[in-house]
Every structure is written in structure tokens, then in C-alpha cells.
Protein backbone atom coordinates (compact mmCIF):
# COMPACT_ATOMS: atom_id res chain seq x y z
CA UNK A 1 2.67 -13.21 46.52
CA UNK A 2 2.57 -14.43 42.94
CA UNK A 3 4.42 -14.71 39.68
CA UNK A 4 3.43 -12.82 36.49
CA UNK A 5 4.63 -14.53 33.27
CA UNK A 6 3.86 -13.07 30.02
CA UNK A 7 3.97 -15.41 26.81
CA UNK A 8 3.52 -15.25 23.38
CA UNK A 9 1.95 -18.01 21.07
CA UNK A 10 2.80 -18.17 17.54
CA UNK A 11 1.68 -20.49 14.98
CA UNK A 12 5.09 -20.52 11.96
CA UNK A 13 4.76 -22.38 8.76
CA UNK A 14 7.83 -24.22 8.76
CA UNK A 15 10.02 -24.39 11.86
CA UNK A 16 10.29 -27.83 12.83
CA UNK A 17 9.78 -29.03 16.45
CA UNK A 18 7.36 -27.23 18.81
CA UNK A 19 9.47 -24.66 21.17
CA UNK A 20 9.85 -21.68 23.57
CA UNK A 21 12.21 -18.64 22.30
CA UNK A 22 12.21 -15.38 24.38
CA UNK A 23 9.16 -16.06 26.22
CA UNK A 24 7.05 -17.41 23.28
CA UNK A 25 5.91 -20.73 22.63
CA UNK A 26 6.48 -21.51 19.30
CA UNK A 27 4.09 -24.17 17.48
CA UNK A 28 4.51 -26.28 14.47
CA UNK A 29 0.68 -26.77 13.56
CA UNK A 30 -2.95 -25.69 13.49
CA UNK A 31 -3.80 -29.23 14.92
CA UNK A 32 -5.82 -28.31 18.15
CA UNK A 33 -4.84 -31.49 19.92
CA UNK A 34 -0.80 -29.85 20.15
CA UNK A 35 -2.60 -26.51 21.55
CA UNK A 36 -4.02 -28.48 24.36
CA UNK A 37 -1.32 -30.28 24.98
CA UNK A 38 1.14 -27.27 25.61
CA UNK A 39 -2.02 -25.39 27.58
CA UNK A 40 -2.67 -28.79 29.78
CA UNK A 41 1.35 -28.63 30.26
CA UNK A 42 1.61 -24.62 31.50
CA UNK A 43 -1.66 -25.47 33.60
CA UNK A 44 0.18 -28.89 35.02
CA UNK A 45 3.51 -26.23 35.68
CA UNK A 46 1.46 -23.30 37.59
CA UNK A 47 -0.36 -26.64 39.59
CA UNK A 48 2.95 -27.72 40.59
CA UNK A 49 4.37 -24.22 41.46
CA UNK A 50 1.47 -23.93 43.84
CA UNK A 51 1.59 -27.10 45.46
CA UNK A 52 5.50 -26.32 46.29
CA UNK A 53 4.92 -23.71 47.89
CA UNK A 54 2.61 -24.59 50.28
CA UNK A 55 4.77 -27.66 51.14
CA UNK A 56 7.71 -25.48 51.87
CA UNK A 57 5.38 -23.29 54.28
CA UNK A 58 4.23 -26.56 55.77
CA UNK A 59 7.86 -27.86 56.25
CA UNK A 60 8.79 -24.12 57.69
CA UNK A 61 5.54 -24.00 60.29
CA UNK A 62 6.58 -27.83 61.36
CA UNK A 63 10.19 -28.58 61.24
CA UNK A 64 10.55 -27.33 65.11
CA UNK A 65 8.83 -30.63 66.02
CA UNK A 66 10.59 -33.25 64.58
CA UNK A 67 13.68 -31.31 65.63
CA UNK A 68 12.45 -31.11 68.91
CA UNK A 69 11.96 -34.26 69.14
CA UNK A 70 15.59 -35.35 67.85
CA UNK A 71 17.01 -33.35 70.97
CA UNK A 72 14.53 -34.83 73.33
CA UNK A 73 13.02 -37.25 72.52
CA UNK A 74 9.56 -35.61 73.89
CA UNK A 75 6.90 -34.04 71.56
CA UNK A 76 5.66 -30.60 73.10
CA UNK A 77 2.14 -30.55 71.94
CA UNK A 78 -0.60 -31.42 73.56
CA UNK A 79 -2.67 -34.81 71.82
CA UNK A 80 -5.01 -32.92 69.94
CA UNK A 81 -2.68 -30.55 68.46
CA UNK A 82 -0.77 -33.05 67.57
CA UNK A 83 -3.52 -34.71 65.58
CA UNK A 84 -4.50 -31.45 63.99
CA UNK A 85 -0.66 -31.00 62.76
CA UNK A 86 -1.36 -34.76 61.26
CA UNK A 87 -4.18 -34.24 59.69
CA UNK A 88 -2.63 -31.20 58.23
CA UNK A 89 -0.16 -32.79 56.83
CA UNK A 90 -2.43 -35.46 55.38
CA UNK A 91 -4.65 -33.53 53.65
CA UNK A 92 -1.59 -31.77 51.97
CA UNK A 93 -0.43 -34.86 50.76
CA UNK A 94 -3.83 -35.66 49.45
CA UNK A 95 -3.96 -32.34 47.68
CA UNK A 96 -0.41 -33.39 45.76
């Protein structure tokens, strides 16, 4: 499953401030240096949309263990599936 975004870039003479409009990103200059910035910033935002979901399929996969062990107390994997869900979830948060 993915998204598919379609934007526009224009480059006006005169419109003040740097913005989006109707799916377009709007820019005030030639000057390179702004063009990187906005492309490091869209690259920063698909990064982020990535990461989020895999942390909400993490949560979904693991939230019957904590809540398992809220009711009783007991955890109902075995040792070494229980380090493998740990070192699951660290490497996630290493990859964030």
C-alpha cells in the first residue's frame, strides 16, 4: 500500500513568501539552496510517513502482550520469543 502525490513546482517573479497552492509548491527564487531545502523537507515528510507506519503495525502485532500482561500479570511467550519481540522493537526505535 502506498500514497501517490502529484505536485507542481513553479518558480513566480514576484509572490512573496515560498508556498503550496492546489498541490504546487510555489517558490520565490532561482537560489538553489531554497530548492533543496523544500526537496530535503518532502524527503524528511515521506521518511516520517514511513516510519509511522511501521510503528503502528508494530504496536498492532504487540499490544496483546502488554495487555496480557495487565490482566495477569504473566507474559505468554516463551524467553526467546520474548527477546526476539525486544529486539524488534529496538531496532525500530533505532531506525526512528
Amino acid at each position: 500500500e502506498y500514497e501517490e502525490e502529484e505536485a507542481n513546482a513553479e518558480d513566480p517573479a514576484a509572490m512573496g513568501a515560498a508556498a503550496i497552492r492546489q498541490d504546487q509548491i510555489i517558490l520565490t527564487t532561482n537560489n538553489p539552496f531554497e530548492r533543496l531545502a523544500h526537496s530535503y523537507a518532502l524527503a524528511q515528510s515521506v521518511r516520517l510517513g514511513v516510519f509511522e507506519v511501521v510503528v503502528d503495525a508494530s504496536i498492532a502485532q504487540t499490544r496483546s502482550i502488554p495487555e496480557t500482561m495487565a490482566t495477569t500479570g504473566e507474559v505468554v511467550l516463551d524467553e526467546r520469543e520474548l527477546s526476539k519481540q525486544i529486539g524488534g522493537l529496538l531496532m525500530l526505535r533505532c531506525d526512528v
